[in-house]
C-alpha atoms as a PDB file:
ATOM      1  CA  UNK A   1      43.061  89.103 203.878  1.00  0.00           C
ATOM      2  CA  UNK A   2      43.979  85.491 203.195  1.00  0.00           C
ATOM      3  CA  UNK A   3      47.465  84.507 203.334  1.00  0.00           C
ATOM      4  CA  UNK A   4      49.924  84.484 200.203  1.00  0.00           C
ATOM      5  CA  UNK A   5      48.115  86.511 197.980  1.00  0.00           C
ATOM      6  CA  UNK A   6      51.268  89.026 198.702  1.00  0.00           C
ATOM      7  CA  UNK A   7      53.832  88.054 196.730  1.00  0.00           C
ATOM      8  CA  UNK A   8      56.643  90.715 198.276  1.00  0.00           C
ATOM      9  CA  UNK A   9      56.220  94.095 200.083  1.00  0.00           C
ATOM     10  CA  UNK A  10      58.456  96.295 201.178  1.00  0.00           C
ATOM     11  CA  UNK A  11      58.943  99.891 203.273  1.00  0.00           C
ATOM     12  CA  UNK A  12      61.431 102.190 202.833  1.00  0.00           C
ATOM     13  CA  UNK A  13      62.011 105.443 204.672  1.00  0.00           C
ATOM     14  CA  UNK A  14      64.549 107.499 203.722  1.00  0.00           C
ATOM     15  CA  UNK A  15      63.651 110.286 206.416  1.00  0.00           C
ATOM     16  CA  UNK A  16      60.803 111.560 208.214  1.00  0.00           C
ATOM     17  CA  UNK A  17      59.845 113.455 204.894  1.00  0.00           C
ATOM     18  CA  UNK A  18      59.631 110.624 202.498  1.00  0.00           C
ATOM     19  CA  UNK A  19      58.864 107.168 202.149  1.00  0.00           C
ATOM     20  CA  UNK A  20      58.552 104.178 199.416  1.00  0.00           C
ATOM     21  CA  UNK A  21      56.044 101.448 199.500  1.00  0.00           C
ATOM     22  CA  UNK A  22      55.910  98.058 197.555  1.00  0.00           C
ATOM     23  CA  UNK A  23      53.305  95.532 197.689  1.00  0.00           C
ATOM     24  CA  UNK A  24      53.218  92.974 194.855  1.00  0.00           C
ATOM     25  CA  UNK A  25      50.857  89.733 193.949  1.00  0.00           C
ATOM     26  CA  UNK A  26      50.459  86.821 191.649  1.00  0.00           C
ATOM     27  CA  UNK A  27      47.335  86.461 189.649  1.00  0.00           C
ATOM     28  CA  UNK A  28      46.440  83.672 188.150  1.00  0.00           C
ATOM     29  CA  UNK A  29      45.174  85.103 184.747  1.00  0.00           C
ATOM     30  CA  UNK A  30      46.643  86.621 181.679  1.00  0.00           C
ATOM     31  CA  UNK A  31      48.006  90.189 182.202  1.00  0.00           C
ATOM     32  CA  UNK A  32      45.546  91.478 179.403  1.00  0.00           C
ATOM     33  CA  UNK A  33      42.884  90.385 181.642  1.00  0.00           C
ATOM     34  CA  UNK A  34      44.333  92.118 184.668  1.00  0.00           C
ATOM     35  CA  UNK A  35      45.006  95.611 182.672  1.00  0.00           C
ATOM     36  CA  UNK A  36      41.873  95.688 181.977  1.00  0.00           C
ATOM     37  CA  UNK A  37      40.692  95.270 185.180  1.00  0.00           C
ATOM     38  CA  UNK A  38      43.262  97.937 186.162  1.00  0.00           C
ATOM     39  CA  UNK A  39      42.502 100.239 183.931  1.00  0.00           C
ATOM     40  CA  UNK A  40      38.541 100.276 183.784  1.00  0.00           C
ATOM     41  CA  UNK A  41      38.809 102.973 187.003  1.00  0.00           C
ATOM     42  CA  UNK A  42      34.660 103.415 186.934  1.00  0.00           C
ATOM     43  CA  UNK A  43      34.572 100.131 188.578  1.00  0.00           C
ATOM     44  CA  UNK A  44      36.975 100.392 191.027  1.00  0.00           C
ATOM     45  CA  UNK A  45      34.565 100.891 193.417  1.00  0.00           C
ATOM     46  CA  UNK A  46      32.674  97.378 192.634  1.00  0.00           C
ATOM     47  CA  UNK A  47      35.831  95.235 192.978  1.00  0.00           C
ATOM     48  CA  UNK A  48      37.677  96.954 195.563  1.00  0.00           C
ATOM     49  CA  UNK A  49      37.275  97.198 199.377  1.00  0.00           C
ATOM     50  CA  UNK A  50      39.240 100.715 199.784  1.00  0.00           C
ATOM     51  CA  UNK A  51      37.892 102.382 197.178  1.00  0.00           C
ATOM     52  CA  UNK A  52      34.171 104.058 197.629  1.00  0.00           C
ATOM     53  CA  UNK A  53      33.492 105.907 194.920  1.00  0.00           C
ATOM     54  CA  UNK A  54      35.852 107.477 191.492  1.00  0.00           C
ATOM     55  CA  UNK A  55      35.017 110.392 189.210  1.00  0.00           C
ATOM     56  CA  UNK A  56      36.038 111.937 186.079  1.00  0.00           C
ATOM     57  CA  UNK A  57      37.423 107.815 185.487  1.00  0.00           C
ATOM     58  CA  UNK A  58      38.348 106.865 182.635  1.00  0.00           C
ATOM     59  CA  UNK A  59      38.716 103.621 180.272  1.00  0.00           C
ATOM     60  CA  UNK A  60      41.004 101.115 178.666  1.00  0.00           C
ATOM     61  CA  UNK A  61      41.199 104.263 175.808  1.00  0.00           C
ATOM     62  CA  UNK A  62      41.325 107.051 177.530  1.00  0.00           C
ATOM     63  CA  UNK A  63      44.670 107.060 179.766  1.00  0.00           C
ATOM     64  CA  UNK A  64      47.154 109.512 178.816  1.00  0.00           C
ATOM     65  CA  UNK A  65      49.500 112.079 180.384  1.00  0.00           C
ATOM     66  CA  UNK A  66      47.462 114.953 182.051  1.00  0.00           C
ATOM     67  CA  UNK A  67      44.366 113.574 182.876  1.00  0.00           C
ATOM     68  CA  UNK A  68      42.954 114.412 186.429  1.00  0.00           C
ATOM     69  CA  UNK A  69      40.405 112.189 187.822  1.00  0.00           C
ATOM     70  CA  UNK A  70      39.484 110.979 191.633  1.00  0.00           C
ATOM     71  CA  UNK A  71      38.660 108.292 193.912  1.00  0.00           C
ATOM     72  CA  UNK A  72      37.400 108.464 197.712  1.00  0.00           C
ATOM     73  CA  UNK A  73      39.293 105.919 199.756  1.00  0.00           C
ATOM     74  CA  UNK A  74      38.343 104.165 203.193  1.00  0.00           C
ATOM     75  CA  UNK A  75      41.525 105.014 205.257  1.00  0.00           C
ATOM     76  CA  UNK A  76      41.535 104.154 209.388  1.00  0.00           C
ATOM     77  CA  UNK A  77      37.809 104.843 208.927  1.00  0.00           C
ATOM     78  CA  UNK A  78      37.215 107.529 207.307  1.00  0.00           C
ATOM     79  CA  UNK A  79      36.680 108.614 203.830  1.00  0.00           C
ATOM     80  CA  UNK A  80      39.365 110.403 202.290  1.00  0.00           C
ATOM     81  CA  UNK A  81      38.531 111.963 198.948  1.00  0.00           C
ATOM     82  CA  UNK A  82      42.033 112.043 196.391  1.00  0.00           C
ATOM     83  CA  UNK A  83      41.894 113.921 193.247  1.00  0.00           C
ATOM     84  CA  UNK A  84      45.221 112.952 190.759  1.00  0.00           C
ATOM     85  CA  UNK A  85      46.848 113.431 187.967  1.00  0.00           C
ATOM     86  CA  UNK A  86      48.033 110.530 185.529  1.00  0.00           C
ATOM     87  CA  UNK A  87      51.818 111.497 185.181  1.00  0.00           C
ATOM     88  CA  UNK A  88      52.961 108.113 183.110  1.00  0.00           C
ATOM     89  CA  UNK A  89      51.189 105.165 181.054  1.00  0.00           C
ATOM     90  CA  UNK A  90      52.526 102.321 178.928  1.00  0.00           C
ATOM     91  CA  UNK A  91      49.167 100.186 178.035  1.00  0.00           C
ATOM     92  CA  UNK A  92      49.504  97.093 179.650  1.00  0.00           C
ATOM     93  CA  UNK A  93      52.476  97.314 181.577  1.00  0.00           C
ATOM     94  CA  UNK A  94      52.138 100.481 183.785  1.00  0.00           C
ATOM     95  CA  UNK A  95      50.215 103.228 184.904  1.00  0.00           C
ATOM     96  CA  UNK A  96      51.039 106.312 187.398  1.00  0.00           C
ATOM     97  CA  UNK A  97      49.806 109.039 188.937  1.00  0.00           C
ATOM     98  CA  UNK A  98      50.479 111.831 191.362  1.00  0.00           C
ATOM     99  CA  UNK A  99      48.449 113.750 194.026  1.00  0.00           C
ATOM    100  CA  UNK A 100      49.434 116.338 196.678  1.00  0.00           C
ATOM    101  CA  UNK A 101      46.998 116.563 200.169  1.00  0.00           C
ATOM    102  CA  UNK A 102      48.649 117.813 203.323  1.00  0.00           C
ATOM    103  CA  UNK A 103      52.029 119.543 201.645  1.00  0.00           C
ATOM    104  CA  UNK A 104      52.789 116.160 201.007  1.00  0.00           C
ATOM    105  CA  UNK A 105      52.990 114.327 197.169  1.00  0.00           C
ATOM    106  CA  UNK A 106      52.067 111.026 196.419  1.00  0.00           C
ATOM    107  CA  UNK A 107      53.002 109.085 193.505  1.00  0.00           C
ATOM    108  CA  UNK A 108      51.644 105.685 192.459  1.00  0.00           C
ATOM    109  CA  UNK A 109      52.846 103.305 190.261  1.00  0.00           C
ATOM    110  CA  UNK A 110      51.159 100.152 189.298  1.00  0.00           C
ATOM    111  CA  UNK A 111      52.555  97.892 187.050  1.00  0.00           C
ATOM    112  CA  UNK A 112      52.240  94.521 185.323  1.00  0.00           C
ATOM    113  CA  UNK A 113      54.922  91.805 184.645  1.00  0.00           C
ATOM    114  CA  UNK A 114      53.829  90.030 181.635  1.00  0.00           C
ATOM    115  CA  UNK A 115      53.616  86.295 181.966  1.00  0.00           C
ATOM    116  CA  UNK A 116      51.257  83.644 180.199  1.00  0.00           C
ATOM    117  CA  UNK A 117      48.837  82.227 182.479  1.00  0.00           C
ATOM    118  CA  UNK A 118      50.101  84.514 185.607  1.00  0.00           C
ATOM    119  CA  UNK A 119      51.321  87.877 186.058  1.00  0.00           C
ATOM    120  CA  UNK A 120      53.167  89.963 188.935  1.00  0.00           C
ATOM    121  CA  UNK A 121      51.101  93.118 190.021  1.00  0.00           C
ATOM    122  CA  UNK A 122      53.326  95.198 191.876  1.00  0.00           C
ATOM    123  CA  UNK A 123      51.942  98.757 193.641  1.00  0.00           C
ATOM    124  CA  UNK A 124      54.677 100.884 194.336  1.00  0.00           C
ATOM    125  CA  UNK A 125      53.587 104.486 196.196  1.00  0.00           C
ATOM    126  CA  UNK A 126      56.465 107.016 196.911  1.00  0.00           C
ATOM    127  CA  UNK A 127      55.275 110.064 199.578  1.00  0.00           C
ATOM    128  CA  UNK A 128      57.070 113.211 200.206  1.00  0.00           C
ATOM    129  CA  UNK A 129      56.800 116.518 201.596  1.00  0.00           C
ATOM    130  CA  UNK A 130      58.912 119.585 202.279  1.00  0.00           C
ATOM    131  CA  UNK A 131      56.779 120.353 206.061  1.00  0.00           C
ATOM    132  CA  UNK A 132      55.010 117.968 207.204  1.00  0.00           C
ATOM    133  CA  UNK A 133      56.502 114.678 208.702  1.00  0.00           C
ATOM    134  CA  UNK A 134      54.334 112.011 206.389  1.00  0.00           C
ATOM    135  CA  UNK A 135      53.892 109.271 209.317  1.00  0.00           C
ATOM    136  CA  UNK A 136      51.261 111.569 210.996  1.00  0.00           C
ATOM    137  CA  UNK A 137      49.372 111.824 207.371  1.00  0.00           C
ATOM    138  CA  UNK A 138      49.735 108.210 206.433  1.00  0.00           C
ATOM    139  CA  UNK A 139      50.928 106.276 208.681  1.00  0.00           C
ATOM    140  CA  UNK A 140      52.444 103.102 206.760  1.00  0.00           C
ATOM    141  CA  UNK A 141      50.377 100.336 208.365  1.00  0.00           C
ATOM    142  CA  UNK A 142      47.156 102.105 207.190  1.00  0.00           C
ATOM    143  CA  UNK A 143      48.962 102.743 203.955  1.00  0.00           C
ATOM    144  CA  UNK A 144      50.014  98.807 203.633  1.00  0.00           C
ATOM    145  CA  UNK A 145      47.194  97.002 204.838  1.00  0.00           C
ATOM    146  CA  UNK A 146      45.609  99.678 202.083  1.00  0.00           C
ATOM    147  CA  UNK A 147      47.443  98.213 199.258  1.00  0.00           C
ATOM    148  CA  UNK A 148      47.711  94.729 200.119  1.00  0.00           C
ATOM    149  CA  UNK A 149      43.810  95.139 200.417  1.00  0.00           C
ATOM    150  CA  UNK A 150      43.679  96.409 196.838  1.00  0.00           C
ATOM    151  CA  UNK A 151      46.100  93.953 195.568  1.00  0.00           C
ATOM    152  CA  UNK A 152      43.967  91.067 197.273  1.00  0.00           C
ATOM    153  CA  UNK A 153      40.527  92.668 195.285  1.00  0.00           C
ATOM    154  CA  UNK A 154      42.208  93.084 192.562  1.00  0.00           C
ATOM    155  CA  UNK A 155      43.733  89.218 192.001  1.00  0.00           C
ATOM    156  CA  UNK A 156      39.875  87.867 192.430  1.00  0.00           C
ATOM    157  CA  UNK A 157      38.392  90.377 190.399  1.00  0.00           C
ATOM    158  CA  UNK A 158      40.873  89.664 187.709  1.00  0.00           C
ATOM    159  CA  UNK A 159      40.384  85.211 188.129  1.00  0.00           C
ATOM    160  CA  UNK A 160      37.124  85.653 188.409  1.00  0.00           C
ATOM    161  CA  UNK A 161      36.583  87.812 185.301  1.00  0.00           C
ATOM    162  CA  UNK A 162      36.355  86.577 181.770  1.00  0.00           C
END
């Protein structure tokens, strides 16, 4: 991944059964642009590197509250297949869902800072389980090089696109 496309990132732990991850960027294009990007999950899999293959995906329309779809993701080499649940959506600003896989549940949060010509893309994920200590299931340098991976797609697909 080039260099400076992350904006911030950040890792908290807050025990060996939970964790908080941050990874932002700066795209040079108007946040409409990127939300649609964002939100058009049946091409995930053209744009971004991590991401193999979504079902049940839905459209600019179609996000609300409830709605389980899935994505298989490249992870240390292997394809890891993640079926979700959107939990939260404001169009244009946000979108999150949550998954559980190993006793432990993940919640992701992407969201948009408006701006003009630029906008902040920040991809916050939150992991916790009540068994299962969650560095052995994601260990966070898989899990960051993940996101800034996505975040880097994501900021040419979205300059790029029209």
């Amino acid at each position: 991944m080039p260099t400076g496309l992350i904006a911030e990132s950040f890792y908290f732990e807050t025990g060996i059964f939970e964790f908080h991850m941050s990874s932002s960027v700066l795209v040079d294009a108007p946040a409409k642009r990127v939300w649609r990007v964002i939100s058009d999950a049946a091409r995930w899999s053209e744009w971004a590197d991590v991401c193999t293959r979504v079902w049940d995906s839905l459209d600019e329309q179609t996000w609300k509250p409830g709605h389980k779809f899935g994505f298989m993701l490249k992870m240390a080499g292997k394809s890891v297949p993640f079926s979700v649940t959107v939990s939260r959506i404001k169009t244009g600003k946000l979108i999150e869902w949550k998954s559980t896989k190993f006793t432990i549940t993940a919640v992701r949060t992407i969201s948009i800072e408006l701006g003009n010509d630029q906008c902040k893309v920040t991809d916050s994920k939150h992991f916790s389980s009540y068994v299962l200590p969650i560095r052995f299931a994601y260990p966070r340098k898989v899990i960051r090089r993940m996101t800034e991976s996505w975040l880097s797609d994501l900021k040419q697909e979205a300059e790029l696109s029209e």
